[in-house]
Protein backbone atom coordinates (compact mmCIF):
# COMPACT_ATOMS: atom_id res chain seq x y z
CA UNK A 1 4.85 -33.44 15.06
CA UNK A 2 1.79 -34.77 12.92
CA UNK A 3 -0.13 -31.35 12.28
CA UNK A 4 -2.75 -33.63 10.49
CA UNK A 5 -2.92 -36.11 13.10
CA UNK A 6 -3.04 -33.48 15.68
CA UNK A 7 -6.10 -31.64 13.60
CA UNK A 8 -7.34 -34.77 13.53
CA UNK A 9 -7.56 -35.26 17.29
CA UNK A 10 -9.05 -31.81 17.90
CA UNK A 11 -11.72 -33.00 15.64
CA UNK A 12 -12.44 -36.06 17.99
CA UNK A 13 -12.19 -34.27 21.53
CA UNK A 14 -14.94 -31.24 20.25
CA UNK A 15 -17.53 -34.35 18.57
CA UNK A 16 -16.83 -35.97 21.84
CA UNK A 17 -17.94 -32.71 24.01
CA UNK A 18 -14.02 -32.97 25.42
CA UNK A 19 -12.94 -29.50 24.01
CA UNK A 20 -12.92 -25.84 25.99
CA UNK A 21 -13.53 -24.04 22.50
CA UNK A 22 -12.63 -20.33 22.79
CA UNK A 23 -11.08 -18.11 25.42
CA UNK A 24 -14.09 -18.00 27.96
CA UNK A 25 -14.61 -21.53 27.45
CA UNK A 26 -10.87 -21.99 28.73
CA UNK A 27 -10.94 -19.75 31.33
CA UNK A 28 -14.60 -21.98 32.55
CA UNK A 29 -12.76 -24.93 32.49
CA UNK A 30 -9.36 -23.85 34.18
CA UNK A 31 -11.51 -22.48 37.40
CA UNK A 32 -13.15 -26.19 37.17
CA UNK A 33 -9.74 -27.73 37.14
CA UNK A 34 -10.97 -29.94 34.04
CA UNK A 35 -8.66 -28.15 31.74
CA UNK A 36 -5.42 -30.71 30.39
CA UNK A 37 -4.00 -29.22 28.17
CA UNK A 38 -4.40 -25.93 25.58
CA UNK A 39 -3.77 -25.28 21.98
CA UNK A 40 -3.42 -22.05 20.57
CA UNK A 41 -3.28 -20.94 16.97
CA UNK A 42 0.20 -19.78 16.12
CA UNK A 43 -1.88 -16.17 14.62
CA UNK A 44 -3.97 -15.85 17.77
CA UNK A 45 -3.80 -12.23 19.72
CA UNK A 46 -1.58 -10.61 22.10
CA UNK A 47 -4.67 -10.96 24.70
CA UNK A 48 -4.93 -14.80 24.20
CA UNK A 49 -0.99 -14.79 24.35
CA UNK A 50 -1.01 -12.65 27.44
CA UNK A 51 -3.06 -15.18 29.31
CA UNK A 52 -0.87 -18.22 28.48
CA UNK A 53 1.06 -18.97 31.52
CA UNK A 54 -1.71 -18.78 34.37
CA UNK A 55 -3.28 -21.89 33.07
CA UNK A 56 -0.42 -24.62 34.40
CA UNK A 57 -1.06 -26.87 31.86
CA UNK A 58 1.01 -27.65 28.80
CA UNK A 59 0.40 -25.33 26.04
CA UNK A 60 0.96 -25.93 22.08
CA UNK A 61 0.84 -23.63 19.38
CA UNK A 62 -0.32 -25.03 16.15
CA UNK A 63 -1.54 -23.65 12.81
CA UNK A 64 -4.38 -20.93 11.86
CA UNK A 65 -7.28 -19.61 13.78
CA UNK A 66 -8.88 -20.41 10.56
CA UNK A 67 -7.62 -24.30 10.37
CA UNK A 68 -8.52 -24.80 14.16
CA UNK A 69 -11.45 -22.94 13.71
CA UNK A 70 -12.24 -25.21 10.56
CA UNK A 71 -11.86 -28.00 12.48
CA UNK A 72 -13.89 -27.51 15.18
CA UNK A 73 -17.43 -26.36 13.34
CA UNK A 74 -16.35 -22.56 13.41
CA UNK A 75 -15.01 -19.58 11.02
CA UNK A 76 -12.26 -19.21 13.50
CA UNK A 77 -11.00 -20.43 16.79
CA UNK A 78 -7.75 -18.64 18.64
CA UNK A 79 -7.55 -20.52 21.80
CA UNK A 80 -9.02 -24.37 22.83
CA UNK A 81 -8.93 -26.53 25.73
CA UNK A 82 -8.68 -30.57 26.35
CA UNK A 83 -10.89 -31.44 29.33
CA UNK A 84 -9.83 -35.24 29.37
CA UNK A 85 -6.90 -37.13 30.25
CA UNK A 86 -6.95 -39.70 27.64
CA UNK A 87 -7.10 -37.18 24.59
CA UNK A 88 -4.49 -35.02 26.37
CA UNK A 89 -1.73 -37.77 26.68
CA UNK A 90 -3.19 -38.39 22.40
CA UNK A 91 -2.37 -34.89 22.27
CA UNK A 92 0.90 -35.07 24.01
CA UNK A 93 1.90 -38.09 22.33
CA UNK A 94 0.84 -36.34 18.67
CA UNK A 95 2.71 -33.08 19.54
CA UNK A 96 5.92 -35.28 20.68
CA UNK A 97 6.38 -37.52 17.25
CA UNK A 98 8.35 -36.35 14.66
């Protein structure tokens, strides 16, 4: 996996309004049935870890709150969401190279 590339792509989906950023905004877009696909930050908390498998969408754990948090325009970010297809099969594609 391409952690750069991959921060890289969380960068696009939140300027392009495709992101879920933060636990409520996750939960919001899992009862829409928009949600794709989540990242979590490998420090995040037991209650963001707790909550993991009710979503039914792939799940990846990658780097800091502070990094994603960095990267998407805040001092720290546990938990995001991918609302669209395209930028979850990026995603998927990013998290699958070597």
């Amino acid at each position: 996996m391409s952690e750069q590339k991959v921060i890289t792509l969380i960068g696009f989906a939140v300027r392009a309004g495709k992101a879920a950023l933060g636990r409520s905004a996750v939960i919001a877009a899992h009862k829409k049935r928009q949600l794709q696909l989540v990242v979590v930050a490998n420090d995040a908390g037991g209650k963001i870890i707790s909550m993991l498998p009710d979503f039914g969408v792939p799940v990846y754990h990658l780097s800091t709150r502070q990094v994603l948090g960095k990267t998407a325009g805040r001092d720290e970010l546990a938990i995001l969401g991918i609302t669209d297809s395209t930028f979850a099969k990026s995603f998927r594609q990013a998290f699958a190279s070597d």
